[in-house]
PDB file of N, CA and C in Angstrom:
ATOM      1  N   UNK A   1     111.444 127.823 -83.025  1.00  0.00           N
ATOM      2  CA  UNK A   1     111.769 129.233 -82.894  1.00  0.00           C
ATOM      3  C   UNK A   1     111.590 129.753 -81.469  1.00  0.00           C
ATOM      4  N   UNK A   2     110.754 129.362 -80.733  1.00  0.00           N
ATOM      5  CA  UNK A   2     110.403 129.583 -79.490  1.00  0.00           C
ATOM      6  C   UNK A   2     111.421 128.493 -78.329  1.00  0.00           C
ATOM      7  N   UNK A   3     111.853 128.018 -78.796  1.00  0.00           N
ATOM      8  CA  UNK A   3     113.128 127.360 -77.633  1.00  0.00           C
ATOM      9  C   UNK A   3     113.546 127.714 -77.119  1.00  0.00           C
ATOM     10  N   UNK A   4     113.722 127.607 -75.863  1.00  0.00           N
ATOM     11  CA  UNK A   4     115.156 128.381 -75.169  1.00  0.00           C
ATOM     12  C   UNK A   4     116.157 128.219 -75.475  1.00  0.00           C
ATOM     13  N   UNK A   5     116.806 129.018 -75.049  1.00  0.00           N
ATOM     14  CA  UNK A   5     118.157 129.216 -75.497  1.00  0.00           C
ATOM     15  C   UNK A   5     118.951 129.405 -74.110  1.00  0.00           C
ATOM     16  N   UNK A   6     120.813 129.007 -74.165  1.00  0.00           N
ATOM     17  CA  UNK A   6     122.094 129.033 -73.583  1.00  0.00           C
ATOM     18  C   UNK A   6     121.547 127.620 -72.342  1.00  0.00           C
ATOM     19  N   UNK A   7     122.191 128.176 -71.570  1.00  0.00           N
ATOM     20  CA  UNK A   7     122.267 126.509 -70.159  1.00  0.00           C
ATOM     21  C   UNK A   7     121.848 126.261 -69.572  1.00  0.00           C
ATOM     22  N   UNK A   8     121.423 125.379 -69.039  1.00  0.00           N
ATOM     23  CA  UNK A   8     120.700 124.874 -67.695  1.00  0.00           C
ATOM     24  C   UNK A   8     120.873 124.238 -66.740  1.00  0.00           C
ATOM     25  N   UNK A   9     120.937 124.125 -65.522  1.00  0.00           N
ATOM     26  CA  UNK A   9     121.687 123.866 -64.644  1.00  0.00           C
ATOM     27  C   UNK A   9     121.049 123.195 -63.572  1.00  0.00           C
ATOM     28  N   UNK A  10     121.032 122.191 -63.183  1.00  0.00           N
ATOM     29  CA  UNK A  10     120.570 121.003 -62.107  1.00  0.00           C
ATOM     30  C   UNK A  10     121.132 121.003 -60.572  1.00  0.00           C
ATOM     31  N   UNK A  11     120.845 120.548 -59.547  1.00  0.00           N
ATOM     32  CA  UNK A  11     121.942 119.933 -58.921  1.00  0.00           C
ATOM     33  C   UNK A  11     121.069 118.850 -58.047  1.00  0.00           C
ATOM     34  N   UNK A  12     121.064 117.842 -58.005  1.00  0.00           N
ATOM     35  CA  UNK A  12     120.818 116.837 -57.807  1.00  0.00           C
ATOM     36  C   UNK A  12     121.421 115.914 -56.138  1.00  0.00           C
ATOM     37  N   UNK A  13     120.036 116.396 -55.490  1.00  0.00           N
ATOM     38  CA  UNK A  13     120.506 115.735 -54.177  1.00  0.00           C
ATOM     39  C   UNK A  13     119.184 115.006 -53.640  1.00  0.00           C
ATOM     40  N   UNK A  14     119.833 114.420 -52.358  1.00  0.00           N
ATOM     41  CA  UNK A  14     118.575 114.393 -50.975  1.00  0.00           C
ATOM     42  C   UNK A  14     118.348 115.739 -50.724  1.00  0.00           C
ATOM     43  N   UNK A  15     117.248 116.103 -49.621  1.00  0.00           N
ATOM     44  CA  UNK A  15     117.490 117.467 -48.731  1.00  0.00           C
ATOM     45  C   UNK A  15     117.981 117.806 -47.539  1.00  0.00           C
ATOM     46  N   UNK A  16     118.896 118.625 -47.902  1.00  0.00           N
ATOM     47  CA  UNK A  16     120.218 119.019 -46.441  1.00  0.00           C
ATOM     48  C   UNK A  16     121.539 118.118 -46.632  1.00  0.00           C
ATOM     49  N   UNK A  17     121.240 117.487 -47.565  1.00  0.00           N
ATOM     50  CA  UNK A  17     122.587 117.172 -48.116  1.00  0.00           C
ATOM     51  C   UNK A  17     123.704 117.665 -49.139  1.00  0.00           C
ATOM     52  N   UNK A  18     124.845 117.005 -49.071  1.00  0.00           N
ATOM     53  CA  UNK A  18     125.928 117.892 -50.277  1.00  0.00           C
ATOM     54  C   UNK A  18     125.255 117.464 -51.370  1.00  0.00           C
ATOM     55  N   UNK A  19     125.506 117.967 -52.544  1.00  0.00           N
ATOM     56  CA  UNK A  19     124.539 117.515 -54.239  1.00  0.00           C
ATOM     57  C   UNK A  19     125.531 116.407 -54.409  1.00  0.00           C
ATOM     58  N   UNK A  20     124.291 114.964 -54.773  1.00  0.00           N
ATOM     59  CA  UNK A  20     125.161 114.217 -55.168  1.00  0.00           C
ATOM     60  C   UNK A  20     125.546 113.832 -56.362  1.00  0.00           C
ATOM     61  N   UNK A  21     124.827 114.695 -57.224  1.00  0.00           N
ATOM     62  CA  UNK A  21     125.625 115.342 -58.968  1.00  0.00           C
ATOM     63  C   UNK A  21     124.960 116.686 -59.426  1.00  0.00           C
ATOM     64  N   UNK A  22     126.053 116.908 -60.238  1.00  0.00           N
ATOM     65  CA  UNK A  22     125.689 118.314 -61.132  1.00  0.00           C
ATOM     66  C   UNK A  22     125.399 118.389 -61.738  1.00  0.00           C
ATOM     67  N   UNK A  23     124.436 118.984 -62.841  1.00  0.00           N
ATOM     68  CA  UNK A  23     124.063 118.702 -64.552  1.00  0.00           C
ATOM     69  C   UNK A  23     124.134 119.633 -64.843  1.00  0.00           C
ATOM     70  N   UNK A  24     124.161 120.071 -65.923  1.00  0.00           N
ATOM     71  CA  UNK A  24     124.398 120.932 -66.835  1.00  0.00           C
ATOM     72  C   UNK A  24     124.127 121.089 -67.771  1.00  0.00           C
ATOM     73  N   UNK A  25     122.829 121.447 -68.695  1.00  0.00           N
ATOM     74  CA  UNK A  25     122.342 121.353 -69.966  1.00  0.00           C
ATOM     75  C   UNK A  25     122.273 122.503 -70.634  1.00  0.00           C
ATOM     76  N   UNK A  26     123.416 122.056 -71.928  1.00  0.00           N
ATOM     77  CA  UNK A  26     123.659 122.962 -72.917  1.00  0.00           C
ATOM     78  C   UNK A  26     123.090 123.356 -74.301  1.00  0.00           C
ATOM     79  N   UNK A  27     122.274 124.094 -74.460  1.00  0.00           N
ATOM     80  CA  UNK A  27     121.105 123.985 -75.765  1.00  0.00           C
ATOM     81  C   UNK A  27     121.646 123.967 -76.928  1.00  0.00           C
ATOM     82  N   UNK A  28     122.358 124.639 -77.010  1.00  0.00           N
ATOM     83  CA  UNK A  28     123.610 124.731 -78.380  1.00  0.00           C
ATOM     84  C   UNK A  28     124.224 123.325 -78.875  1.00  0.00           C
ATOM     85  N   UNK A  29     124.643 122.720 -78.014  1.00  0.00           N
ATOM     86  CA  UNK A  29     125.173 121.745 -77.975  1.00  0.00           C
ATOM     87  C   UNK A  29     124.482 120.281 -78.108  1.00  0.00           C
ATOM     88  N   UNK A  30     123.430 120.453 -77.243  1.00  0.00           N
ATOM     89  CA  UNK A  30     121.501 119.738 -76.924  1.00  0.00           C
ATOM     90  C   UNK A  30     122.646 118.339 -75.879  1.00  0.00           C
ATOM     91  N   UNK A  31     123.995 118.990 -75.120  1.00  0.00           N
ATOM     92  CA  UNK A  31     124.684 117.899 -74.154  1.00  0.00           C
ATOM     93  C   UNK A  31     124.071 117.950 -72.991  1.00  0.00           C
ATOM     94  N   UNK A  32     124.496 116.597 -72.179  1.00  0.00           N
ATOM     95  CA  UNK A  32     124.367 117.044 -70.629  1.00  0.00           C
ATOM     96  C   UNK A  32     125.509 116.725 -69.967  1.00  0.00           C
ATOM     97  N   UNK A  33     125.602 117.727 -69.071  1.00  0.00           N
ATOM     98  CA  UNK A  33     126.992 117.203 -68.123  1.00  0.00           C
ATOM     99  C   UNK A  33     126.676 116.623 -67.523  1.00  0.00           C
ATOM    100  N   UNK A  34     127.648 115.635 -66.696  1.00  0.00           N
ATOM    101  CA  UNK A  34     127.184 114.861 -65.430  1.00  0.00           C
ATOM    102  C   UNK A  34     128.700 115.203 -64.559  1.00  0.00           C
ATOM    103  N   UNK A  35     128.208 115.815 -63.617  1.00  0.00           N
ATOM    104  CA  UNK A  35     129.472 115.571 -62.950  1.00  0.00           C
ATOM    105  C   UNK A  35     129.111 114.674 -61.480  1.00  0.00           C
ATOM    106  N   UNK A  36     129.716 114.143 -61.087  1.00  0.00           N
ATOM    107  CA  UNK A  36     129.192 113.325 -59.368  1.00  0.00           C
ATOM    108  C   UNK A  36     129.964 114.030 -58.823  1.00  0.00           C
ATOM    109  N   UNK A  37     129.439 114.555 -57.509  1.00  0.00           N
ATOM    110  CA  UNK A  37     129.823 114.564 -56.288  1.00  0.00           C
ATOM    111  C   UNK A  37     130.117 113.644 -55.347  1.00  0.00           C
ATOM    112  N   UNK A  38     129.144 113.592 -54.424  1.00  0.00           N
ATOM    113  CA  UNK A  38     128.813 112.636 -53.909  1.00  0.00           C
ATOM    114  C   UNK A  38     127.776 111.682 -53.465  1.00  0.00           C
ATOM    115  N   UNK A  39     128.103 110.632 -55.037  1.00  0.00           N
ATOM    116  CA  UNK A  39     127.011 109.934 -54.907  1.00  0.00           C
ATOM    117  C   UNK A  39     127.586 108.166 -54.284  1.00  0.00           C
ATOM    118  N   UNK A  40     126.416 107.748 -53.696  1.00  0.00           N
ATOM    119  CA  UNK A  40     126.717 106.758 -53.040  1.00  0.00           C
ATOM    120  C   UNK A  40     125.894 105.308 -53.715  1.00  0.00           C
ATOM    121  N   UNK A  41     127.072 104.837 -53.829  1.00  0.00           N
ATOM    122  CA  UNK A  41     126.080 103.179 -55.144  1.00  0.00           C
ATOM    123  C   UNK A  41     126.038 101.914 -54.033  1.00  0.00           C
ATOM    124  N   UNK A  42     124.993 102.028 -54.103  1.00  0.00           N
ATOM    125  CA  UNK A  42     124.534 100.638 -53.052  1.00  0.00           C
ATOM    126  C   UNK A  42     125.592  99.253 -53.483  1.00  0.00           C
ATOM    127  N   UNK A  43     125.613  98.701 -52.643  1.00  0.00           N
ATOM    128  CA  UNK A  43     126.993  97.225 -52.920  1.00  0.00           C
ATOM    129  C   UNK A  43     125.943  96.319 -53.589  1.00  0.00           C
ATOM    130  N   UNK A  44     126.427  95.830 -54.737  1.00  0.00           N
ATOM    131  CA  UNK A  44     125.894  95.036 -56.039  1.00  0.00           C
ATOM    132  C   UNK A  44     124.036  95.878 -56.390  1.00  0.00           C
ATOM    133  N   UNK A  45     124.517  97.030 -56.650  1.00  0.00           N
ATOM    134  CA  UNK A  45     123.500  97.907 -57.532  1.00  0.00           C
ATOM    135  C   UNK A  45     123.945  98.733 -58.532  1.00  0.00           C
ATOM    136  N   UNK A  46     123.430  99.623 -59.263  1.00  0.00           N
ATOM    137  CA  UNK A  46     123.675 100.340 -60.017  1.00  0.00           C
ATOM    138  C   UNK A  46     122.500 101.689 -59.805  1.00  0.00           C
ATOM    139  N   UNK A  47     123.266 102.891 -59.862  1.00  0.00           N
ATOM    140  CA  UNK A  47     122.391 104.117 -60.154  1.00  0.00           C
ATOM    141  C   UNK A  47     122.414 104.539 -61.709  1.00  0.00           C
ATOM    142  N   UNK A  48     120.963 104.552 -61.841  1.00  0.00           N
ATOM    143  CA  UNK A  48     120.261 105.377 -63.378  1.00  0.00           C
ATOM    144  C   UNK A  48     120.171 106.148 -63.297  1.00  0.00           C
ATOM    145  N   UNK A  49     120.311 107.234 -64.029  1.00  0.00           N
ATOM    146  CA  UNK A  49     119.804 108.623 -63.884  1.00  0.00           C
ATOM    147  C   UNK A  49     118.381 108.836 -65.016  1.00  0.00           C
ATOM    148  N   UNK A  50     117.538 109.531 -64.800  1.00  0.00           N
ATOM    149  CA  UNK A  50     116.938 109.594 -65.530  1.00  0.00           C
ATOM    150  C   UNK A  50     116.142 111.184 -65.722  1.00  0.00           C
ATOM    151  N   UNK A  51     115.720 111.578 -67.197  1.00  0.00           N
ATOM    152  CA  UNK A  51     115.564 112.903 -67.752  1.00  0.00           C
ATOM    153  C   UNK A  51     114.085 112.355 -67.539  1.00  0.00           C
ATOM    154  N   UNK A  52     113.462 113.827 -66.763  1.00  0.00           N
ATOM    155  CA  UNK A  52     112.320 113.242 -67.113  1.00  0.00           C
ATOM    156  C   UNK A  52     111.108 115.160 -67.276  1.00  0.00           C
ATOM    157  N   UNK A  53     110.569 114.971 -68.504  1.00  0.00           N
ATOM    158  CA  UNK A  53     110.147 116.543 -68.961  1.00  0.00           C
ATOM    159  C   UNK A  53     108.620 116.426 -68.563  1.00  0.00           C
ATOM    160  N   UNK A  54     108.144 117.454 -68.397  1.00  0.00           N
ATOM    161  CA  UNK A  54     106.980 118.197 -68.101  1.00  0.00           C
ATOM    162  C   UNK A  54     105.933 117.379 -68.217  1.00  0.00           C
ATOM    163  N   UNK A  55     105.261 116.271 -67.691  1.00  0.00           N
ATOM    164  CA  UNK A  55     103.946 115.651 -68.092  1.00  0.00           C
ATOM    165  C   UNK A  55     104.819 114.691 -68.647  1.00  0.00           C
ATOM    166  N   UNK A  56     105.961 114.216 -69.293  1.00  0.00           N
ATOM    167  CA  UNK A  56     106.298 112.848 -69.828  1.00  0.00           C
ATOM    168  C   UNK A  56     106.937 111.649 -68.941  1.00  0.00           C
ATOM    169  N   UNK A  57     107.127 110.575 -69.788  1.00  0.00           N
ATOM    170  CA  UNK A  57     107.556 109.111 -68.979  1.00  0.00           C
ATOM    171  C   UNK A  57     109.347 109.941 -68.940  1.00  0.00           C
ATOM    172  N   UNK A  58     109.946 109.189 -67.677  1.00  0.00           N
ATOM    173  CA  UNK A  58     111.505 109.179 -67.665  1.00  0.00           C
ATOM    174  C   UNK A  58     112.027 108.653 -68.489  1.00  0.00           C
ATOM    175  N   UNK A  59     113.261 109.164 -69.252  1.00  0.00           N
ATOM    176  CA  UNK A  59     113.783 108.673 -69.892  1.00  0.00           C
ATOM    177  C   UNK A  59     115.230 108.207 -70.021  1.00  0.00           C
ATOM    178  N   UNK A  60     115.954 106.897 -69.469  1.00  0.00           N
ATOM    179  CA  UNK A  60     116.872 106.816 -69.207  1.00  0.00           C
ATOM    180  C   UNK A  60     118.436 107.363 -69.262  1.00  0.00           C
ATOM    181  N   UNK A  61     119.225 108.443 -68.949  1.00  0.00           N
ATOM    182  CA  UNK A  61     119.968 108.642 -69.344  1.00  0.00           C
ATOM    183  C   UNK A  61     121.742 107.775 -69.391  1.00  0.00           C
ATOM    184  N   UNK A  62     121.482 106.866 -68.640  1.00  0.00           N
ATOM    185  CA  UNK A  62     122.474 105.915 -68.631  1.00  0.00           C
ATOM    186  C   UNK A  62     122.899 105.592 -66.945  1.00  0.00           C
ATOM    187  N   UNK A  63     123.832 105.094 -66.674  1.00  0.00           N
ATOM    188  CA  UNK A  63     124.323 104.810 -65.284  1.00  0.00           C
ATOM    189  C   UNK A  63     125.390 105.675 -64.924  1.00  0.00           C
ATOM    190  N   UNK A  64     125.396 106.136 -63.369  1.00  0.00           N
ATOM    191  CA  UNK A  64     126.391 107.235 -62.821  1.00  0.00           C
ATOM    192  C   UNK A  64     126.803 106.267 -62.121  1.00  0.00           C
ATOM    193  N   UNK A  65     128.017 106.633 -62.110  1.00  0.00           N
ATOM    194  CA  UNK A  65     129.373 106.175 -61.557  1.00  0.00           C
ATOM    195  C   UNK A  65     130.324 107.486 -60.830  1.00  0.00           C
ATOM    196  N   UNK A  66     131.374 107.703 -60.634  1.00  0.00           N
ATOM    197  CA  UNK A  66     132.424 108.492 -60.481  1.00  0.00           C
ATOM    198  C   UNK A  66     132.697 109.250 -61.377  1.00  0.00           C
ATOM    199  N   UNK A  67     132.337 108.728 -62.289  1.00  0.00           N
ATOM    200  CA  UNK A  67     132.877 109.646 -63.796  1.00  0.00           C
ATOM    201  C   UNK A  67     131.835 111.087 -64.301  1.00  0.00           C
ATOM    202  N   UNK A  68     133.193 111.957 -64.353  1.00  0.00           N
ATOM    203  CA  UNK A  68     132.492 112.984 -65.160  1.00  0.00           C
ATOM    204  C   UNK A  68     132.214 112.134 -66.865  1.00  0.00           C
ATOM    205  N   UNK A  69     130.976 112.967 -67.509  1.00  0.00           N
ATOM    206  CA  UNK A  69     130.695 112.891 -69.141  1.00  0.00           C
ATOM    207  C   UNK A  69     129.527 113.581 -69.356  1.00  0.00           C
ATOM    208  N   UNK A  70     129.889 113.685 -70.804  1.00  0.00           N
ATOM    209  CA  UNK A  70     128.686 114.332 -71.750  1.00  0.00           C
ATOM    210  C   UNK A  70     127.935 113.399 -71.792  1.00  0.00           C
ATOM    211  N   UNK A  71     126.472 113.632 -72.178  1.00  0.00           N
ATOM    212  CA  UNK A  71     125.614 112.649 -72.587  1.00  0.00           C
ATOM    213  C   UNK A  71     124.566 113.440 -73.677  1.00  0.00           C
ATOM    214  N   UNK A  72     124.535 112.615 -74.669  1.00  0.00           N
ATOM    215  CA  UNK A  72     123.176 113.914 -75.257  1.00  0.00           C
ATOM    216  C   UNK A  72     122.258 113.859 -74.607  1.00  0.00           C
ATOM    217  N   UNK A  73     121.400 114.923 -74.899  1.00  0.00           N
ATOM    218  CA  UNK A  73     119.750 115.197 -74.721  1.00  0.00           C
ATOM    219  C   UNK A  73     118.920 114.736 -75.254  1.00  0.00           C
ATOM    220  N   UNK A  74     117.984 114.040 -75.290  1.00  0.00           N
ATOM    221  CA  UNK A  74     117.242 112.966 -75.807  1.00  0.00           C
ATOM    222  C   UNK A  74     116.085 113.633 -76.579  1.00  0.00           C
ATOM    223  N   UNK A  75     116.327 113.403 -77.522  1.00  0.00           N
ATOM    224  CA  UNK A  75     115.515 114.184 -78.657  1.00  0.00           C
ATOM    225  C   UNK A  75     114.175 114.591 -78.478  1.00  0.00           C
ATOM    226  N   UNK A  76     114.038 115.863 -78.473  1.00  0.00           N
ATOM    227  CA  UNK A  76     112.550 116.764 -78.694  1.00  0.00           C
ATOM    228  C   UNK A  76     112.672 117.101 -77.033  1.00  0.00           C
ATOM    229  N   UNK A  77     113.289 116.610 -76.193  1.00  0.00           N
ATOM    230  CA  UNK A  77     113.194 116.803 -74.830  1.00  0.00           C
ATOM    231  C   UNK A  77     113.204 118.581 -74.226  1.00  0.00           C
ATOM    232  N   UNK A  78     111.897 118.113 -73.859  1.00  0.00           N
ATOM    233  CA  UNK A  78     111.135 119.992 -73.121  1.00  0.00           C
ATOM    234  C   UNK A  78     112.478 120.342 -72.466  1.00  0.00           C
ATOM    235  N   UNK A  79     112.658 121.215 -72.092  1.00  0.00           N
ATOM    236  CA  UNK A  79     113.561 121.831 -71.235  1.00  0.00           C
ATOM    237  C   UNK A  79     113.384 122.344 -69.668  1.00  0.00           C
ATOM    238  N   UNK A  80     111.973 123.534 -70.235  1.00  0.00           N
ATOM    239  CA  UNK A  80     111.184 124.120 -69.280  1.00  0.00           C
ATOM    240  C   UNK A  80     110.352 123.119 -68.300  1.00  0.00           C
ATOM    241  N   UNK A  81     110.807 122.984 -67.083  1.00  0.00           N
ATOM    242  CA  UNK A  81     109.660 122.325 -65.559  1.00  0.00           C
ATOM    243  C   UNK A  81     110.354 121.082 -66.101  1.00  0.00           C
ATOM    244  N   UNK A  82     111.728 120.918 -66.420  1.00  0.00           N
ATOM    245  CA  UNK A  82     112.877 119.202 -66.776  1.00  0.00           C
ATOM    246  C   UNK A  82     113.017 119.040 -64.957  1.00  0.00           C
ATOM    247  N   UNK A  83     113.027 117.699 -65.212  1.00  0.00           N
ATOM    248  CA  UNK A  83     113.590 116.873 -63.500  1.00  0.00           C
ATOM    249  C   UNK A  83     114.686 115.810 -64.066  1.00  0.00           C
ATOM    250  N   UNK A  84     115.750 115.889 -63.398  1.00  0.00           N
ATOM    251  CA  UNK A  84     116.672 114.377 -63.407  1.00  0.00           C
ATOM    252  C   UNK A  84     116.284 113.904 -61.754  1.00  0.00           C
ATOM    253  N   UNK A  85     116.512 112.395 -62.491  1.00  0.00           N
ATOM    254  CA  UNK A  85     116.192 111.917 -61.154  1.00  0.00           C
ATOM    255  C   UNK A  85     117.047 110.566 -60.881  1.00  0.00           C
ATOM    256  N   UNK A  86     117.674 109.791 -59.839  1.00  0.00           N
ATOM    257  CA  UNK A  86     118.473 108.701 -59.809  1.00  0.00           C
ATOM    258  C   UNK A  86     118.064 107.837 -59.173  1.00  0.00           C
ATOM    259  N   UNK A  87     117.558 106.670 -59.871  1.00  0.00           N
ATOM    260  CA  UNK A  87     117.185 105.650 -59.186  1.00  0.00           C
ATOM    261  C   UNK A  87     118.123 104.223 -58.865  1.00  0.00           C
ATOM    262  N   UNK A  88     117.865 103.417 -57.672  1.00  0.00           N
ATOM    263  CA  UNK A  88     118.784 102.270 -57.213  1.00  0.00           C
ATOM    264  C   UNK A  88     118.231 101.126 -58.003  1.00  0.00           C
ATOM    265  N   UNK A  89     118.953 100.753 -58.895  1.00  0.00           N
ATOM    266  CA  UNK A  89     118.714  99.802 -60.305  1.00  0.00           C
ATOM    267  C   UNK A  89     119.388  98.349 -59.794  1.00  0.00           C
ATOM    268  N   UNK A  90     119.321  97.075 -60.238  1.00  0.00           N
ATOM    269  CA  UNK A  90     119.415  96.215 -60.452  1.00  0.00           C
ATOM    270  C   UNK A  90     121.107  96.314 -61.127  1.00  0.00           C
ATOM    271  N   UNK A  91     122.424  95.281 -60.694  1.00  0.00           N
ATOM    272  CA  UNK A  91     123.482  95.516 -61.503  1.00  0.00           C
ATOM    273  C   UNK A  91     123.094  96.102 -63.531  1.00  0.00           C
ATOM    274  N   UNK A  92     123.658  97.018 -63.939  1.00  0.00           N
ATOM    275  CA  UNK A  92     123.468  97.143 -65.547  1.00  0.00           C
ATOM    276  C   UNK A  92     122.280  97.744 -65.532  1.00  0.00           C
ATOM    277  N   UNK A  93     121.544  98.228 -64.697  1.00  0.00           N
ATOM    278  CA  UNK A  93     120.209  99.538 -64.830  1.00  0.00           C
ATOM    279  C   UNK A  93     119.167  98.533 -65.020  1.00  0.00           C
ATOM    280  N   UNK A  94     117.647  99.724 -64.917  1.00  0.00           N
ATOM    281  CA  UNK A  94     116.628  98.944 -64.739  1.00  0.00           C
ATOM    282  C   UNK A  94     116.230  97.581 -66.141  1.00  0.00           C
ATOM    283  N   UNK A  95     115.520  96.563 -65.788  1.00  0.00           N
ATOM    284  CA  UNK A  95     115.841  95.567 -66.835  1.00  0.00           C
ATOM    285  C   UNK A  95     114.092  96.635 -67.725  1.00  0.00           C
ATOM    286  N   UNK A  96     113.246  96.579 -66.935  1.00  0.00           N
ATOM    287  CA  UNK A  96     112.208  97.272 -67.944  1.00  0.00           C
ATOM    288  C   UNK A  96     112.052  98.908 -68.545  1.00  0.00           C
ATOM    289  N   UNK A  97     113.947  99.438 -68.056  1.00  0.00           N
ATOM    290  CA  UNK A  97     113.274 100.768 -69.740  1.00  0.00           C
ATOM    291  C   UNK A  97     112.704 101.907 -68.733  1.00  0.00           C
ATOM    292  N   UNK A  98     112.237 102.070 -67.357  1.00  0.00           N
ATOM    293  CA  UNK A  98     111.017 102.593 -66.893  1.00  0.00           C
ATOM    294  C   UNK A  98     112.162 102.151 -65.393  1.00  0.00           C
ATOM    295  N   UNK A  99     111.784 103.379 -64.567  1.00  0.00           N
ATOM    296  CA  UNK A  99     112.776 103.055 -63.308  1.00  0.00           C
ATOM    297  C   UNK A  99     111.456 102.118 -62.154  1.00  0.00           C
ATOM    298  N   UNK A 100     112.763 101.332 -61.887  1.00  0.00           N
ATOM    299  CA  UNK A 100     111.950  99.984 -60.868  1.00  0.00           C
ATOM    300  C   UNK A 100     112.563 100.417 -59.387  1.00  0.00           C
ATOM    301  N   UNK A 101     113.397 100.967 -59.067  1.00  0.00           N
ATOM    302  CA  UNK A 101     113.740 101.099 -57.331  1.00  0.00           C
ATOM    303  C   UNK A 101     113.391 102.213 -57.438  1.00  0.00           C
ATOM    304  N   UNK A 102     113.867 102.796 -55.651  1.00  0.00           N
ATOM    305  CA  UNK A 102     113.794 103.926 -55.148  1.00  0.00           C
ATOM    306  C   UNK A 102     114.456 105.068 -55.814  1.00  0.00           C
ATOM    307  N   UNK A 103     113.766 106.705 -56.118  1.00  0.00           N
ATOM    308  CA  UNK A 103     114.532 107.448 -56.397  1.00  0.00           C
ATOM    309  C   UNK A 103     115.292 108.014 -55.282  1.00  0.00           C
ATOM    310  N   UNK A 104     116.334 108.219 -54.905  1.00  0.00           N
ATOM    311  CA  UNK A 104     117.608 108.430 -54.255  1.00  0.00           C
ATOM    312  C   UNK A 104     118.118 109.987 -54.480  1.00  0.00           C
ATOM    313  N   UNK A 105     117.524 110.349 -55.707  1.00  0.00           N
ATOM    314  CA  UNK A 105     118.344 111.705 -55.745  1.00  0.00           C
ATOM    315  C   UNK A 105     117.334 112.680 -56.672  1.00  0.00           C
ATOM    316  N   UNK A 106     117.282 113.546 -56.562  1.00  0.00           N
ATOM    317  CA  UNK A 106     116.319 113.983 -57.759  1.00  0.00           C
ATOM    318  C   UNK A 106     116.411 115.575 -57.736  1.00  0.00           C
ATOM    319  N   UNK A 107     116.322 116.785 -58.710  1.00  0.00           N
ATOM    320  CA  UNK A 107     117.097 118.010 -58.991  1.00  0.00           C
ATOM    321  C   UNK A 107     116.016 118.859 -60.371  1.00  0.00           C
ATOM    322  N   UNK A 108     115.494 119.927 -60.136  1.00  0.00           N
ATOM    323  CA  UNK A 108     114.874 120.535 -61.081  1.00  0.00           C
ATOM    324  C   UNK A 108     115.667 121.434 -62.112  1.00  0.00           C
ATOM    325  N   UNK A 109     115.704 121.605 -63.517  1.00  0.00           N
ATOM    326  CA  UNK A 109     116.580 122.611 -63.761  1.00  0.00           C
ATOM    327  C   UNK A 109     116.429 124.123 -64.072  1.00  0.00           C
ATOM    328  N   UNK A 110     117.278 124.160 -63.733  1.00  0.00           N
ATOM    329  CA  UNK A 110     116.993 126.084 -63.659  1.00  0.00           C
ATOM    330  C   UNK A 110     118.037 126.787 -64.839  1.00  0.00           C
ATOM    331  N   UNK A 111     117.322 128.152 -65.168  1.00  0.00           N
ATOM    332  CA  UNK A 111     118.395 128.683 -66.221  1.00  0.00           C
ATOM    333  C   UNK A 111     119.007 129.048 -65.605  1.00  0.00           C
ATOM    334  N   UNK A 112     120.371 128.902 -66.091  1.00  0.00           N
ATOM    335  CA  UNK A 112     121.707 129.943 -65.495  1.00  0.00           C
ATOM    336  C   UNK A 112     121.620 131.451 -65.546  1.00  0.00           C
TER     337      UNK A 112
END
């Protein structure tokens, strides 16, 4: 009953740089957008993105590429003081579940 409610909104960079993705989290929906900007994938790596809420472990949201998509929201996931963050993964994302390289990009979300 106490949830927030309508969207939330990310943008995901270095600092002083262009955002190198957008997010977008929709409560209604419990989606996330991903849109890329400009993000840059190391030659034979992969970028993870990862949800990561208030006091909890990250939780993988899959690999960014070029592509816009939805992704759900990973169940029970806080909203309030949320971080995405993108780490430089191993080809096919981290092998242990839990990010193993450098984070590269990282974005707090704010209500719209």
């Amino acid at each position: 009953p106490n949830e927030p409610q309508g969207s939330y909104l990310a943008v995901v960079n270095r600092s002083g740089d262009q955002p190198a993705l957008i997010i977008r989290v929709d409560l209604a929906t419990r989606t996330v957008f991903v849109r890329p900007v400009a993000t840059n994938v190391p030659q034979g790596r992969s970028l993870e993105l990862w949800y990561i809420g208030s006091g909890l472990s990250p939780k993988s949201m899959g690999l960014i590429d070029k592509t816009e998509r939805n992704i759900p929201l990973p169940e029970s996931a806080p909203i309030e003081k949320a971080n995405f963050a993108v780490s430089v993964e191993p080809p096919g994302g981290s092998p242990s579940g839990a990010p193993t390289g450098p984070i590269v990009y990282s974005g707090q979300l704010f209500k719209e």
